[in-house]
C-alpha atoms as a PDB file:
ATOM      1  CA  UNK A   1       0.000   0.000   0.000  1.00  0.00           C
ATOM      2  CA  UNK A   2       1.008   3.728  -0.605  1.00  0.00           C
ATOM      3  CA  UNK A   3      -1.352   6.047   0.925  1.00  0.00           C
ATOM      4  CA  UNK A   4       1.617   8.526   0.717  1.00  0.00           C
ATOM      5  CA  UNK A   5       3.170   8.180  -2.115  1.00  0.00           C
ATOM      6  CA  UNK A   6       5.804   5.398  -1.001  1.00  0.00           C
ATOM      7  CA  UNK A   7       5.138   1.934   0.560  1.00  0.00           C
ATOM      8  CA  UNK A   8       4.351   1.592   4.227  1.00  0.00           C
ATOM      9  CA  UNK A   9       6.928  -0.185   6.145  1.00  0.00           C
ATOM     10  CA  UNK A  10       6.327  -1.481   9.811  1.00  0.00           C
ATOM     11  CA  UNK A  11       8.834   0.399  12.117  1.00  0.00           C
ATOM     12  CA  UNK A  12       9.278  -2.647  14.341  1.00  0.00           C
ATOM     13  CA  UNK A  13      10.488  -5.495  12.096  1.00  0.00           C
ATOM     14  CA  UNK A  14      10.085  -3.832   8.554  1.00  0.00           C
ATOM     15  CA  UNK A  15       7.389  -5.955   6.458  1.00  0.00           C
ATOM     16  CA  UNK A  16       6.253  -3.819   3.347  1.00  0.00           C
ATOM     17  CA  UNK A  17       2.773  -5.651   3.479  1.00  0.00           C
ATOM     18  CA  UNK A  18       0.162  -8.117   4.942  1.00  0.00           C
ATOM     19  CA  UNK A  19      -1.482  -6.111   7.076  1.00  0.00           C
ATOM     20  CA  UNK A  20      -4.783  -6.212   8.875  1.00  0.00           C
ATOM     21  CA  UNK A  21      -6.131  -3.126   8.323  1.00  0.00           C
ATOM     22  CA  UNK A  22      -8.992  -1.804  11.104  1.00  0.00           C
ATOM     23  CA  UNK A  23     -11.956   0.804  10.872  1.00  0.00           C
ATOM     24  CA  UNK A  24     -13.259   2.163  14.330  1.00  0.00           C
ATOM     25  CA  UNK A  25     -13.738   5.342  13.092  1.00  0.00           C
ATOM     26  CA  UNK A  26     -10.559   5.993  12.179  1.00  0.00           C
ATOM     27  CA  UNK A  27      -8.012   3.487  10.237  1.00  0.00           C
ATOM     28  CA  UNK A  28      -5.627   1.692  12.329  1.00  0.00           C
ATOM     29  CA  UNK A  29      -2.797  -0.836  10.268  1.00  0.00           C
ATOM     30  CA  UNK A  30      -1.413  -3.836  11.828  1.00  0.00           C
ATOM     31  CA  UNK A  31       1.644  -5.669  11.542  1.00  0.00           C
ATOM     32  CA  UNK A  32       1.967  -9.437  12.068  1.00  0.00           C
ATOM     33  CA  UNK A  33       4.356  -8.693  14.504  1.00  0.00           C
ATOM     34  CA  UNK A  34       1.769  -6.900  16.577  1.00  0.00           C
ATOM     35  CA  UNK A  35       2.689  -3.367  15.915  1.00  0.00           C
ATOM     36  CA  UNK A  36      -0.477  -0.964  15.508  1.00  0.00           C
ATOM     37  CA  UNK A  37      -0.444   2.458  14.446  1.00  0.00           C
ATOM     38  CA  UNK A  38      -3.099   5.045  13.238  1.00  0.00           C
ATOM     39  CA  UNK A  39      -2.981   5.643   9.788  1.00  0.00           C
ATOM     40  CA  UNK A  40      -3.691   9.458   9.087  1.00  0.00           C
ATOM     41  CA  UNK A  41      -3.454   8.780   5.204  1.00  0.00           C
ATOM     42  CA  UNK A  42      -5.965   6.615   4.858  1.00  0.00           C
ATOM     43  CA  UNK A  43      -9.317   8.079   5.976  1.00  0.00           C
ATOM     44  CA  UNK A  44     -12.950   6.627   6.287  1.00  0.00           C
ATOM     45  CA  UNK A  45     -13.606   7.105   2.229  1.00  0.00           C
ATOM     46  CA  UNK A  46     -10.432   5.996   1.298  1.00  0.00           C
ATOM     47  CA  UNK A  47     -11.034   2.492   3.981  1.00  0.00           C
ATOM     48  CA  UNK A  48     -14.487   2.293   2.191  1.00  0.00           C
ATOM     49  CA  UNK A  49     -13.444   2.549  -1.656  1.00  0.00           C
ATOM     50  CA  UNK A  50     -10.208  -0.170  -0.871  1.00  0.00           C
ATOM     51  CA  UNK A  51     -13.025  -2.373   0.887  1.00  0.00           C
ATOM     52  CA  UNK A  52     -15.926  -4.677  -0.129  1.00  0.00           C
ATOM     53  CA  UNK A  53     -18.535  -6.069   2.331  1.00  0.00           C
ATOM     54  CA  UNK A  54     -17.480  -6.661   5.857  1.00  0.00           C
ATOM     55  CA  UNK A  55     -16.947 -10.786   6.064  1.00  0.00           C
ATOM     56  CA  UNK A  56     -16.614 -11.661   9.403  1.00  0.00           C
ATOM     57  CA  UNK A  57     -17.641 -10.363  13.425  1.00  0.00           C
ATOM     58  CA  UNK A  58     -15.683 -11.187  15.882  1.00  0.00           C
ATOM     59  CA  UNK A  59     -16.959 -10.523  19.959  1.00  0.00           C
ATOM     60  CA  UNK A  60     -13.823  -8.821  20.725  1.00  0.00           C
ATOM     61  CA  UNK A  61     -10.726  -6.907  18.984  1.00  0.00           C
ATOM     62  CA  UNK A  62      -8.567  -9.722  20.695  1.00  0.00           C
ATOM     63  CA  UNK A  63     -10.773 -12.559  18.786  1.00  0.00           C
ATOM     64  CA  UNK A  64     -10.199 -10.520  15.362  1.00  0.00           C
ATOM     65  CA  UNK A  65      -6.591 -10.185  15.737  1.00  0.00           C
ATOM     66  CA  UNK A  66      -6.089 -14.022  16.851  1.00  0.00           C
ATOM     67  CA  UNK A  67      -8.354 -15.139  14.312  1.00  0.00           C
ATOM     68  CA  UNK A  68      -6.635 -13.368  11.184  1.00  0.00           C
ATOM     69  CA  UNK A  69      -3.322 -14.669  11.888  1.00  0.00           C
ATOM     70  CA  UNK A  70      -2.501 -10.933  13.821  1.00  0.00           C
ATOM     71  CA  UNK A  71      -1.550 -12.117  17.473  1.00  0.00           C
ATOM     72  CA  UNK A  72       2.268 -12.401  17.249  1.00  0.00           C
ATOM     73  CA  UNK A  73       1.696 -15.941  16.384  1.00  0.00           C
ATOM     74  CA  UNK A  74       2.607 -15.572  12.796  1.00  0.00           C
ATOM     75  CA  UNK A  75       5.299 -12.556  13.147  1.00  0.00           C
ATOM     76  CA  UNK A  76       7.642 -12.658  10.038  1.00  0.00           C
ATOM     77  CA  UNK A  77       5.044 -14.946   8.140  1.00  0.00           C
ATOM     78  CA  UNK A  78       4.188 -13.208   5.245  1.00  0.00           C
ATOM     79  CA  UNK A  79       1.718 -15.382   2.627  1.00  0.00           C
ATOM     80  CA  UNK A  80       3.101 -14.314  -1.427  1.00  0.00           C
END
């Protein structure tokens, strides 16, 4: 992804992609490895053109992150 102009890059162990990205009113990106950050490029229109139809609820942020592969289980994993 380049939101900015140049590819996103995870400050803690440096993937350039698989991310879970999150809408709670605002866009969050996270990193296998765990790392979240806001993501100020990316904005509510932006999330909803990039995006189809939501395809899974989870009870809890904790079940969404464990379930996609997001918990630190998988850190370094990336799927070509």
């Amino acid at each position: 992804m380049r939101p900015r102009g140049f590819l996103i890059t995870c400050v803690h162990c440096h993937a350039t992609r698989d991310w879970l990205i999150v809408e709670v009113g605002k866009v969050y990106i996270r990193c296998r490895c765990t790392h979240e950050w806001l993501e100020p490029d990316l904005d509510l229109d932006a999330f909803n053109d990039l995006f189809g139809a939501v395809h899974a609820v989870w009870a809890s942020f904790d079940d969404a992150v464990r379930a996609e592969g997001f918990d630190g289980f998988l850190a370094g994993t990336m799927w070509i």
